[in-house]
C-alpha atoms as a PDB file:
ATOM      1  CA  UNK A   1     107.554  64.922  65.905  1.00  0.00           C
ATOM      2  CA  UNK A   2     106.671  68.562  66.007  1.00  0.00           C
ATOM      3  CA  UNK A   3     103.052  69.830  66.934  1.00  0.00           C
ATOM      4  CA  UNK A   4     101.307  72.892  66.308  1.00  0.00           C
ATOM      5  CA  UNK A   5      98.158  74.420  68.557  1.00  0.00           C
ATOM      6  CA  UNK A   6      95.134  75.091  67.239  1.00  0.00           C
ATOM      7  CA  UNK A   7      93.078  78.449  68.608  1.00  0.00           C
ATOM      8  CA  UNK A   8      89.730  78.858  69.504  1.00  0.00           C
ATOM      9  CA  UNK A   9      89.497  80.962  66.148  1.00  0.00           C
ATOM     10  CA  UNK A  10      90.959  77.741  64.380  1.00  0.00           C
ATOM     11  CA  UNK A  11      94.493  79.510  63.806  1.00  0.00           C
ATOM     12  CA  UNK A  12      97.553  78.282  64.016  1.00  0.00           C
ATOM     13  CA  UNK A  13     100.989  79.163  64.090  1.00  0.00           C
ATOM     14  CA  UNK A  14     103.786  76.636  61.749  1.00  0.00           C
ATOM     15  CA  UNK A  15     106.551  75.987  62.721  1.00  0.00           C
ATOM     16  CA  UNK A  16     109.561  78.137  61.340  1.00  0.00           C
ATOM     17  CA  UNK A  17     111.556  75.145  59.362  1.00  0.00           C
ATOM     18  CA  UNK A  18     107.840  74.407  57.734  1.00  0.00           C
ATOM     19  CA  UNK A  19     107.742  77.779  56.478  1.00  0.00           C
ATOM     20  CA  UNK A  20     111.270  77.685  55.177  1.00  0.00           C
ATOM     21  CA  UNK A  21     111.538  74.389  53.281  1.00  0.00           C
ATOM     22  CA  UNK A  22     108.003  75.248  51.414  1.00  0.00           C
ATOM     23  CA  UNK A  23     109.292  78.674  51.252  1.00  0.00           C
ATOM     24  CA  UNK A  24     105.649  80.246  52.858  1.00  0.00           C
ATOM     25  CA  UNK A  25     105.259  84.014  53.644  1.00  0.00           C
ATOM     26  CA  UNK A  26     103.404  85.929  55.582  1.00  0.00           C
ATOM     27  CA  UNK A  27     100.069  86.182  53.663  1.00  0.00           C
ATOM     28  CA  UNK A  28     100.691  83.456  51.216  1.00  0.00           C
ATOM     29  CA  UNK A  29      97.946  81.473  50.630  1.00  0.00           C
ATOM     30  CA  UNK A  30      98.286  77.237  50.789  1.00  0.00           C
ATOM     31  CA  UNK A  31      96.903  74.762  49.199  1.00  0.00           C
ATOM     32  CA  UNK A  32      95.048  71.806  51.055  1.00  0.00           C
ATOM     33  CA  UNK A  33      93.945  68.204  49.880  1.00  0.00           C
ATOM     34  CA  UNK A  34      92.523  65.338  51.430  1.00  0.00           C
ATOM     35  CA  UNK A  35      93.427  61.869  50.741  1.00  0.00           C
ATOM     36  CA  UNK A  36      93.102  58.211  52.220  1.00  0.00           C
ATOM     37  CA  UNK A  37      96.610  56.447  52.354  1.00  0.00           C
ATOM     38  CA  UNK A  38      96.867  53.612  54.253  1.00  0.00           C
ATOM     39  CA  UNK A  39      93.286  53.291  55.546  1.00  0.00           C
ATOM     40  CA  UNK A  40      93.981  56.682  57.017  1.00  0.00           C
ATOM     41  CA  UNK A  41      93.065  60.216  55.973  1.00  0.00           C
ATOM     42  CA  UNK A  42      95.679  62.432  55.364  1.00  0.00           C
ATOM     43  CA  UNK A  43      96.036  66.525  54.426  1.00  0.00           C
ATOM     44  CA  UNK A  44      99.256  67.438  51.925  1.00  0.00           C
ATOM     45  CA  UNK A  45      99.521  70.873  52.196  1.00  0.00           C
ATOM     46  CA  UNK A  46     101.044  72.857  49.566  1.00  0.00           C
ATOM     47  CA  UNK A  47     102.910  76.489  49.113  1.00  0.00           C
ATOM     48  CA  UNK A  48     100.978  77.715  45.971  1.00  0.00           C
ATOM     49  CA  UNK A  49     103.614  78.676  43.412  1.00  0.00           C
ATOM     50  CA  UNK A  50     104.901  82.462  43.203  1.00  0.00           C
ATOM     51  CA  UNK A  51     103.360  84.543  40.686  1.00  0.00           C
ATOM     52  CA  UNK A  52     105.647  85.673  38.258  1.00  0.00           C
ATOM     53  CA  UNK A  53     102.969  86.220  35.034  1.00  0.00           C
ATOM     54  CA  UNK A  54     103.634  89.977  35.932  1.00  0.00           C
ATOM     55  CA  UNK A  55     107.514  89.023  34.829  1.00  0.00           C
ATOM     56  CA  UNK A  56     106.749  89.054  31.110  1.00  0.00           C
ATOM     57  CA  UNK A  57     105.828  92.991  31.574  1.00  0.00           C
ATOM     58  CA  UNK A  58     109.682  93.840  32.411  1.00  0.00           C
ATOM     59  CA  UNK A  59     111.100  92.802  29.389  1.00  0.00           C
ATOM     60  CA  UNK A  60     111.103  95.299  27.044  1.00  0.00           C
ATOM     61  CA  UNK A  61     113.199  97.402  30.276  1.00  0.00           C
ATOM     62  CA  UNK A  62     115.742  94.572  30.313  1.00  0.00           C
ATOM     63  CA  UNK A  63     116.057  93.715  26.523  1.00  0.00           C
ATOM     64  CA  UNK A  64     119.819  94.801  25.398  1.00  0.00           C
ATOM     65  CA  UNK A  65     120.692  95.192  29.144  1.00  0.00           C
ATOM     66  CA  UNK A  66     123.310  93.604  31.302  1.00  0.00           C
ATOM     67  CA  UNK A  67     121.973  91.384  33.909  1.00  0.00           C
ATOM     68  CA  UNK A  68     125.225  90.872  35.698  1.00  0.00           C
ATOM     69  CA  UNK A  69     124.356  92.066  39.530  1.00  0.00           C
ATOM     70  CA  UNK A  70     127.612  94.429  39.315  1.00  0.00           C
ATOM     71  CA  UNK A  71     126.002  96.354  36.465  1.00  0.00           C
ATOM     72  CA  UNK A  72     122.793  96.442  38.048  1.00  0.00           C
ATOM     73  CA  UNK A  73     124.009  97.862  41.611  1.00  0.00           C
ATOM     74  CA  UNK A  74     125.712 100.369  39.359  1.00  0.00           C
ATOM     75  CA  UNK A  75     122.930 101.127  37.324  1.00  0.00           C
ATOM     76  CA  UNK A  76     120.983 102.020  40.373  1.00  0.00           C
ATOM     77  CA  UNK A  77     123.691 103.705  41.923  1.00  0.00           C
ATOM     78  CA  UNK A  78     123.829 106.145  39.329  1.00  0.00           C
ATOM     79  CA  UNK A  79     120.254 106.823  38.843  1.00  0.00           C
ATOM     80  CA  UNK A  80     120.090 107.667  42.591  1.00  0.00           C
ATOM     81  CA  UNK A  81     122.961 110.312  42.231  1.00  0.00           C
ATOM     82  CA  UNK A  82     121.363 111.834  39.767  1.00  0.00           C
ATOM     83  CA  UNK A  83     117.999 111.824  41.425  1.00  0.00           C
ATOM     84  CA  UNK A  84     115.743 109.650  39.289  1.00  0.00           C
ATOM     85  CA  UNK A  85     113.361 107.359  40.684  1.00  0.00           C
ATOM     86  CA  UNK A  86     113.909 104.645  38.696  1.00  0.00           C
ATOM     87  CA  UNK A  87     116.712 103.310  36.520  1.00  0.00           C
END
């Protein structure tokens, strides 16, 4: 069973296959709950989702446009030999 250390600031470092199967980065926030299972309290923590509400914004830039990654890596290879910042 793994075990993390708590501070004296109340911080504390997960372990790196935590991180990875709830998919948490640095400065994600988590979500906590308490429960009673078994006669015993418990804490589920939770990776809040990603948020992708910003998404909706690109499509008018991707509407009629391949989204095959070849296309894209040329797409942005030729804006960058002409110069532009952005596609």
């Amino acid at each position: 069973m793994k075990s993390i250390t708590v501070t004296a600031k109340r911080q504390a470092t997960l372990p790196v296959e935590l991180c990875e199967e709830l998919g948490i980065e640095p400065g994600d926030k988590l979500e906590l709950e308490r429960r009673r299972l078994g006669g015993e309290t418990v804490w589920i923590l939770r990776a809040r989702g990603r948020d992708w509400s910003w998404l909706g914004g690109a499509r008018r830039y991707a509407e009629g446009k391949s989204h095959r990654w070849e296309d894209i890596e040329r797409a942005i290879g030729e804006a960058m030999a002409r110069g532009d910042r952005r596609p």
